[in-house]
Protein backbone atom coordinates (compact mmCIF):
# COMPACT_ATOMS: atom_id res chain seq x y z
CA UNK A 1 0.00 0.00 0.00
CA UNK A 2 1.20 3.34 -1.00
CA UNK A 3 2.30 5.71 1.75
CA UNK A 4 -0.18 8.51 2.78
CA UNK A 5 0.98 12.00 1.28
CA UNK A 6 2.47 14.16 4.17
CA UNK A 7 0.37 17.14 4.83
CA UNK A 8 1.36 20.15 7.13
CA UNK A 9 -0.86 22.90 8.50
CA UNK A 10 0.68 26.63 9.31
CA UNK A 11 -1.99 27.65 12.30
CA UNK A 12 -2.00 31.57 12.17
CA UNK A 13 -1.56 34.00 9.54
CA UNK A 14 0.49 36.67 10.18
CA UNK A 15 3.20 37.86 8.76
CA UNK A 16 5.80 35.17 9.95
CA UNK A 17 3.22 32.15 9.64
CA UNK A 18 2.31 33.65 6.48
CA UNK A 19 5.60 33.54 4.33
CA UNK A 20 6.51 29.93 6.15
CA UNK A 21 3.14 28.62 4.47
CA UNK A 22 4.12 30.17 1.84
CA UNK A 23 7.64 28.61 1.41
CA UNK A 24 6.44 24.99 2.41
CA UNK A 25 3.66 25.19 0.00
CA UNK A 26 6.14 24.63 -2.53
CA UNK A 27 7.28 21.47 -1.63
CA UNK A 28 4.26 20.17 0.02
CA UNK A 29 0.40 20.32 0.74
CA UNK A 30 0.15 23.30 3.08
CA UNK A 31 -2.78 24.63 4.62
CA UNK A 32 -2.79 28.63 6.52
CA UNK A 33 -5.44 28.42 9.30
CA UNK A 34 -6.45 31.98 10.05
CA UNK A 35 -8.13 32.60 13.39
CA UNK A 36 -10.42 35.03 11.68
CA UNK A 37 -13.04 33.82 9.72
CA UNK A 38 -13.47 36.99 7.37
CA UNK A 39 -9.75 37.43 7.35
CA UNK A 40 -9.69 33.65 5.91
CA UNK A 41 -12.10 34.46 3.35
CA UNK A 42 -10.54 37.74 2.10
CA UNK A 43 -6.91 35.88 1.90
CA UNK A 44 -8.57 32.84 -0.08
CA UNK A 45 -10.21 35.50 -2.61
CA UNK A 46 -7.17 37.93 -2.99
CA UNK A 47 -4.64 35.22 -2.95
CA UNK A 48 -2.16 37.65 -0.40
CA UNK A 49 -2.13 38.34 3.33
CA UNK A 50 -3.07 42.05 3.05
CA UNK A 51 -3.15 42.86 6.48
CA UNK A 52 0.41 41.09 7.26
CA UNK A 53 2.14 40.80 4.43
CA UNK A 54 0.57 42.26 1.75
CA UNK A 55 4.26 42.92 -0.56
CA UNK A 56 3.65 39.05 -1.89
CA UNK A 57 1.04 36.98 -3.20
CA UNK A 58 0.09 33.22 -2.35
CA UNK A 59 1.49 30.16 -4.37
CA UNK A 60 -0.89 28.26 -6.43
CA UNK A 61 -1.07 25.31 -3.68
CA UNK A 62 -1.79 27.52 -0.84
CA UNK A 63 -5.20 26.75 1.00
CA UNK A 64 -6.56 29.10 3.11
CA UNK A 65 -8.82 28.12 5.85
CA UNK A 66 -10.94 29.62 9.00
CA UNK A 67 -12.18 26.22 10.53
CA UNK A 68 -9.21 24.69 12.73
CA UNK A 69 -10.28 21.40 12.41
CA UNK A 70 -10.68 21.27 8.72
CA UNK A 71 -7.26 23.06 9.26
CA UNK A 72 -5.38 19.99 10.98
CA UNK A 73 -7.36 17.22 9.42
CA UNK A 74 -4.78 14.63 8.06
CA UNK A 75 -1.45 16.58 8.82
CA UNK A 76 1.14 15.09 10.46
CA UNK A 77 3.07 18.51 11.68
CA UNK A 78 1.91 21.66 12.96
CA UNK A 79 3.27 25.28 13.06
CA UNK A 80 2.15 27.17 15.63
CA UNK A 81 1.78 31.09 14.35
CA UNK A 82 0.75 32.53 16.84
CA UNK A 83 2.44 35.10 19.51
CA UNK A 84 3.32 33.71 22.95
CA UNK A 85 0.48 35.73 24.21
CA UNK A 86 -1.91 33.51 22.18
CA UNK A 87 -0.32 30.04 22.48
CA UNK A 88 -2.01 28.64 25.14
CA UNK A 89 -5.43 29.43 23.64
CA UNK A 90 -4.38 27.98 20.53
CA UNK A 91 -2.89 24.64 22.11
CA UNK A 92 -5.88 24.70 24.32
CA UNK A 93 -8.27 24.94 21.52
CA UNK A 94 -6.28 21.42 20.00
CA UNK A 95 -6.54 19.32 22.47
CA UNK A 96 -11.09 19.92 22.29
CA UNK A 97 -10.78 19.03 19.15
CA UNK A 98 -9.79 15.24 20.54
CA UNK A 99 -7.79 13.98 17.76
CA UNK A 100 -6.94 10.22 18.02
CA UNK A 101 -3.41 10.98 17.88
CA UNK A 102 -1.64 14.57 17.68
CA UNK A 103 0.63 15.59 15.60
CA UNK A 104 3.85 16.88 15.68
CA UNK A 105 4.35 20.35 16.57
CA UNK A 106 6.79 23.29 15.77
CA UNK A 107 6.20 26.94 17.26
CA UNK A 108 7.49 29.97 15.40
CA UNK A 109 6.91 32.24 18.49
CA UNK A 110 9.39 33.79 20.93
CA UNK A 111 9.10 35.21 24.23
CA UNK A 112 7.58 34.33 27.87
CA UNK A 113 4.01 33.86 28.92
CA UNK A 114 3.28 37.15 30.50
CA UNK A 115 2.33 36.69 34.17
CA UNK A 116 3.81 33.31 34.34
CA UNK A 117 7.11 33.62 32.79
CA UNK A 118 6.38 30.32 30.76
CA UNK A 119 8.31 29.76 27.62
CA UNK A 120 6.69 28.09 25.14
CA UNK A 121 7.38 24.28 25.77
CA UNK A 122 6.42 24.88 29.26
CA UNK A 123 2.96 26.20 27.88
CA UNK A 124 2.88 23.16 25.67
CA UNK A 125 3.82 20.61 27.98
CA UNK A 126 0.94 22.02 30.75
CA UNK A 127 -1.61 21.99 27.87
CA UNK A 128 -0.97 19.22 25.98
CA UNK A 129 0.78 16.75 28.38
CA UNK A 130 4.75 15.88 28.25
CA UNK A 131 4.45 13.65 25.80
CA UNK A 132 3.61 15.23 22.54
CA UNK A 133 5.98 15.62 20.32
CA UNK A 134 6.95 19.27 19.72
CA UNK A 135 10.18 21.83 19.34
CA UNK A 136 10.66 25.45 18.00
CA UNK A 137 11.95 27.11 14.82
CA UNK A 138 13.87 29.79 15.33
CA UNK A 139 16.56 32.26 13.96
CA UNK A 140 17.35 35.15 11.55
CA UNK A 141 14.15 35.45 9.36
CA UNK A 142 12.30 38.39 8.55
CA UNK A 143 8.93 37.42 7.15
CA UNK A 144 9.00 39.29 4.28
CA UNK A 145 12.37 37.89 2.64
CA UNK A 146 11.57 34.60 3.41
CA UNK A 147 7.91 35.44 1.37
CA UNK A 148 10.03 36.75 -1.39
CA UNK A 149 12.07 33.21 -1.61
CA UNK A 150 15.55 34.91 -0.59
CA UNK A 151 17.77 33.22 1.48
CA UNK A 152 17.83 32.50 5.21
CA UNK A 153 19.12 29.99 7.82
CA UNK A 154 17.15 28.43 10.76
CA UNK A 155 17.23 26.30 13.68
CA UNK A 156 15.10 23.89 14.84
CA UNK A 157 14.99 22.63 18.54
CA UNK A 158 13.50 19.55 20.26
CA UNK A 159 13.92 17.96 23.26
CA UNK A 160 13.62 14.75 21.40
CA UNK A 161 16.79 15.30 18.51
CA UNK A 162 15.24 12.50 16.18
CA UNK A 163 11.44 14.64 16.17
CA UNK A 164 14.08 17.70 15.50
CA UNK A 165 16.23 16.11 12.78
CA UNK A 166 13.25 14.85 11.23
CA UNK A 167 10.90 18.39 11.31
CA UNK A 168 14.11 20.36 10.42
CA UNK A 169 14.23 17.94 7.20
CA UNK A 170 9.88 18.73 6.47
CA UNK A 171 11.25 22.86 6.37
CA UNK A 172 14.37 22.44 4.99
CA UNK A 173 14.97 23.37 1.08
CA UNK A 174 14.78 25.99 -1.35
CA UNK A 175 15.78 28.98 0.05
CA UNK A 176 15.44 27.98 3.29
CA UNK A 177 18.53 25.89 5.31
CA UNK A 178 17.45 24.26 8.35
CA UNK A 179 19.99 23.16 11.18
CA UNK A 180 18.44 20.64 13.94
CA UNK A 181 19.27 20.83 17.73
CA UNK A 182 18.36 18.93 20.85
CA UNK A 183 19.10 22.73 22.74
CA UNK A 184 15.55 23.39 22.97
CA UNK A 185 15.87 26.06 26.23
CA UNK A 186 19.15 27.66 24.72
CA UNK A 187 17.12 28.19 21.41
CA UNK A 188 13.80 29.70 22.97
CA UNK A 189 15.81 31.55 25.48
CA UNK A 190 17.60 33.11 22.63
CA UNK A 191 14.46 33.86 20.58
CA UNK A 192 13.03 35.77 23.53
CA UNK A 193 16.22 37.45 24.69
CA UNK A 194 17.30 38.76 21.54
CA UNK A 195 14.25 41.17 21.11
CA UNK A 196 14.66 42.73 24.46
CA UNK A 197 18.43 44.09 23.52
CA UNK A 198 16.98 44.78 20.24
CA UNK A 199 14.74 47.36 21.98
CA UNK A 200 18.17 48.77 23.36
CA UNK A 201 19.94 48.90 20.52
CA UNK A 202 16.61 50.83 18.92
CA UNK A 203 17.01 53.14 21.32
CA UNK A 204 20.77 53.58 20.46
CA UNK A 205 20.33 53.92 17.09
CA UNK A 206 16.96 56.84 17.75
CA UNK A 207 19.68 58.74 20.23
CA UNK A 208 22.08 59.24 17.39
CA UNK A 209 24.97 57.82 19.78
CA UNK A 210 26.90 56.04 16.89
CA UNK A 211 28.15 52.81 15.30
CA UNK A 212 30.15 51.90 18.24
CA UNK A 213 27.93 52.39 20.82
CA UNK A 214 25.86 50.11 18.59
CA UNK A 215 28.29 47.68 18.30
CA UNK A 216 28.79 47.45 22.47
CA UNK A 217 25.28 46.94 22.83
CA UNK A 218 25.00 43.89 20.99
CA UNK A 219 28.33 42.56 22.13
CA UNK A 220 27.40 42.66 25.56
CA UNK A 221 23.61 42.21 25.04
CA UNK A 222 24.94 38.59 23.71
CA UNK A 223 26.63 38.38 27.11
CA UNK A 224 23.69 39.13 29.01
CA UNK A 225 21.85 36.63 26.91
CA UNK A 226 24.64 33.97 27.82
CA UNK A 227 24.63 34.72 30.86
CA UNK A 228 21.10 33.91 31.80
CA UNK A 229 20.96 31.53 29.40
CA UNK A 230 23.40 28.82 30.70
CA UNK A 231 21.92 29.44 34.25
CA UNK A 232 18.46 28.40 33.04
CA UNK A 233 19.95 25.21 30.99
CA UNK A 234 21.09 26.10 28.00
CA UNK A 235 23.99 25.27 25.93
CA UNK A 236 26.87 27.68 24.99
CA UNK A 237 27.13 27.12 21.09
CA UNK A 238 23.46 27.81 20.62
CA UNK A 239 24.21 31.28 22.25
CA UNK A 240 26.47 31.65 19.60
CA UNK A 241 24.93 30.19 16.62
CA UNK A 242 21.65 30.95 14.54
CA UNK A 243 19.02 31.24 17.37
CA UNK A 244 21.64 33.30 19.38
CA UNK A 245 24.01 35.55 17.88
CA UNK A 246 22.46 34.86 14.72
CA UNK A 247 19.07 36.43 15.41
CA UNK A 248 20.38 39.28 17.62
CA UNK A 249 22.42 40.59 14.86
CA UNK A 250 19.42 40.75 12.31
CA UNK A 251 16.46 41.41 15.07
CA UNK A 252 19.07 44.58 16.52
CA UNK A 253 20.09 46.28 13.04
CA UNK A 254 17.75 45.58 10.40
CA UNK A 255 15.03 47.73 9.21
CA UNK A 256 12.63 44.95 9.04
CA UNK A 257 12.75 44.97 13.27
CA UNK A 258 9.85 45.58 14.88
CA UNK A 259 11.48 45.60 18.65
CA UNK A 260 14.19 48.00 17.05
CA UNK A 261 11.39 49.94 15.57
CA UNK A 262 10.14 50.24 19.04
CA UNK A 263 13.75 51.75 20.43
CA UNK A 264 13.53 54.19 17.64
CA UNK A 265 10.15 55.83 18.18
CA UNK A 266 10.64 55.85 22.16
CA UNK A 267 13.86 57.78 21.42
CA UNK A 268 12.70 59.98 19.28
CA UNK A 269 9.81 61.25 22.01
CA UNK A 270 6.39 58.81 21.02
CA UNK A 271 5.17 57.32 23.96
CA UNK A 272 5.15 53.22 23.97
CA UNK A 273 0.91 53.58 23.30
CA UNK A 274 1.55 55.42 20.43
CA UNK A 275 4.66 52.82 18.69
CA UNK A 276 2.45 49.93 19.64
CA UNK A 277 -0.41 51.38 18.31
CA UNK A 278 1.72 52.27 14.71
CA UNK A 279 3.92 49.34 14.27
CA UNK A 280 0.30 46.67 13.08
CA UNK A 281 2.35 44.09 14.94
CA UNK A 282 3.66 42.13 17.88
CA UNK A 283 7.02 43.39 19.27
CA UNK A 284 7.54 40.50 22.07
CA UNK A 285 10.10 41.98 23.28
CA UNK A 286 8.24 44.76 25.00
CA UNK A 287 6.37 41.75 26.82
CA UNK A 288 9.46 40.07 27.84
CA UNK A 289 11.19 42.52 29.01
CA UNK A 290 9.95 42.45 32.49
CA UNK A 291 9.83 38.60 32.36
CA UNK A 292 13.33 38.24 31.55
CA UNK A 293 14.53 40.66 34.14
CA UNK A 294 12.40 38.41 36.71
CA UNK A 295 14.20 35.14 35.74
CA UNK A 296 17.12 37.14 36.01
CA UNK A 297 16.74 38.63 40.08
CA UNK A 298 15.72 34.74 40.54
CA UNK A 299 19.04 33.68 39.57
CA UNK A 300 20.76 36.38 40.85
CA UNK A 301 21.97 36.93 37.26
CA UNK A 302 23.21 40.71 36.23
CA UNK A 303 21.50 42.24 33.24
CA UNK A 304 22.09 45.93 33.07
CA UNK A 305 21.17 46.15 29.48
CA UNK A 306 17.42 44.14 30.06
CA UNK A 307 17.05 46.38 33.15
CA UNK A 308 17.42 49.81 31.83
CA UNK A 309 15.05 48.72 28.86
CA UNK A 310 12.20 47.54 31.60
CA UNK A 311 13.06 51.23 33.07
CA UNK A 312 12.18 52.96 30.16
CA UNK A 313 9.41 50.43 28.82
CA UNK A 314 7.58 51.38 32.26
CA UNK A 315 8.30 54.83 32.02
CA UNK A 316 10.72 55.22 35.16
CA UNK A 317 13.69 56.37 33.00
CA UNK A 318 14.50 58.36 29.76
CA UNK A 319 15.69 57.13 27.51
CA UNK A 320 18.90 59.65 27.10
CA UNK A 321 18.95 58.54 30.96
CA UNK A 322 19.18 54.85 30.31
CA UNK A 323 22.22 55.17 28.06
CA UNK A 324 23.81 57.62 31.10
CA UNK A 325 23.25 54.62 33.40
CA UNK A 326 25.00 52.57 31.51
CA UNK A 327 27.74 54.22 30.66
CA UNK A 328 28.49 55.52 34.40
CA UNK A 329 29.17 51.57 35.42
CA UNK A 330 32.52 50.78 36.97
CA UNK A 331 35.17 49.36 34.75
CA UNK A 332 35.27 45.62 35.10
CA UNK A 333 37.24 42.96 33.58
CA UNK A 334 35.44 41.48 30.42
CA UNK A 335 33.31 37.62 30.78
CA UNK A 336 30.43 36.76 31.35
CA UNK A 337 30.58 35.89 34.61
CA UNK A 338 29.47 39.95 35.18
């Protein structure tokens, strides 16, 4: 008997789930699941995402759909699309639907559960049981390139590293080169990390205080990263590969940024109402911010960077002020260690 055709379902259609549904359509049967039902039918009619990602249009092969069981019916791997802030509903939704077996599953989000400082696989694992099979993607991709077919480079992370070498192989090709891990908490730590000191270096960049002062900020925002990230369980060379370094670099200095964006406007004088309200998007690292510093006092790990962004986030500190405080910090020899 022949083997069933593979089928994978992209659940949530913004911009990110958007051009991954996109890309996989290509290669495979892919269906978009859009949480709103009149947003489902306009994408399915005008064959592009024009709320999200309205620069490029669908593939042929790509089916739109509003009903999340017709959604998952027959697919053997799931991408969740949606922020942090709406995973649990999402996952929760899943398990009423009873399936007799659940399928893999991949999240493209990054950040902490506000309130309970959660990362994703925690979320998954007290929704869903420890058993299902699950990991993140994760690294330097902007939406929009990876809608346009240019090239990018990703991570995928598992606790299991045969569910990860195997889901890495369903998103790898084309444009799109897909590295597996079994680092799943150095990889989501990264993910959520990165956008906080991207917020910084926004900030930076809106203060006009140079190149250099750039290039500090993500230098030791990396080590800040590290830092909290090996005390919570993750692995050095993740810190410094695609999920780490990786996505700092691109999430801190491109234009495509939405937590740079952030920096920018706050430094410039708008309030953080008014750049949420503008940027049409998530920025997760304004809602990690205070999560990450949190972790951090638990742990009795230093952050300077993360804490002067939470100052200025809640509106204790300037944002000319923040980059005062940090420069005014005593010399000290160079590691991680502080």
């Amino acid at each position: 008997m022949a083997e069933a055709a593979k089928r994978v379902a992209v659940l949530g259609a913004g911009a990110w789930g958007t051009a991954l549904a996109s890309a996989l359509s290509a290669r495979e049967t892919t269906v978009l699941w859009a949480r709103d039902a009149e947003q489902a039918e306009t994408m399915a009619r005008a064959r592009r995402n024009d709320r999200y990602l309205p620069e490029v249009g669908f593939p042929e092969g790509l089916a739109v759909v509003a009903d999340l069981a017709t959604a998952v019916a027959g697919a053997d791997l799931l991408f969740l699309a949606s922020p942090v802030a709406g995973l649990r509903d999402l996952l929760t939704r899943l398990a009423a639907l009873r399936l007799a077996a659940m399928p893999g599953l991949v999240w493209l989000c990054k950040g902490f559960e506000q309130e309970s400082g959660r990362l994703p696989h925690q979320i998954v694992a007290e929704v869903l049981g420890p058993q299902v099979r699950c990991g993140a993607l994760s690294g330097p991709s902007f939406a929009l390139e990876v809608a346009r077919g240019l090239p990018c480079a990703l991570t995928l992370a598992a606790h299991d590293a045969a569910f990860a070498r195997r889901a890495a192989a369903r998103v790898h090709g084309g444009r799109i080169r897909v590295y597996y891990s079994d680092d799943l908490i150095g990889v989501e730590l990264g993910g959520a990390l990165k956008n906080v000191i991207a917020i910084a270096v926004g900030l930076c960049d809106g203060l006009a205080l140079g190149q250099n002062a750039r290039a500090a900020l993500v230098t030791r925002g990396l080590a800040e990263i590290t830092r909290l990230g090996l005390v919570l369980g993750g692995r050095a060379e993740t810190f410094q590969g695609l999920a780490g370094v990786g996505d700092l670099i691109l999430t801190a200095t491109g234009d495509l940024s939405r937590n740079r964006r952030v920096g920018l406007e706050l430094a410039r004088g708008k309030t953080l109402d008014a750049v949420l309200a503008g940027l049409g998007h998530v920025a997760e690292g304004v809602r990690s911010t205070r999560e990450a510093l949190r972790l951090a006092a638990a742990q009795a790990v230093d952050m300077p960077i993360t804490a002067a962004v939470c100052d200025v986030l809640e509106g204790r500190l300037g944002p000319a002020d923040a980059a005062e405080r940090l420069l005014a910090r005593d010399a000290r020899r160079e590691g991680l260690e502080d």
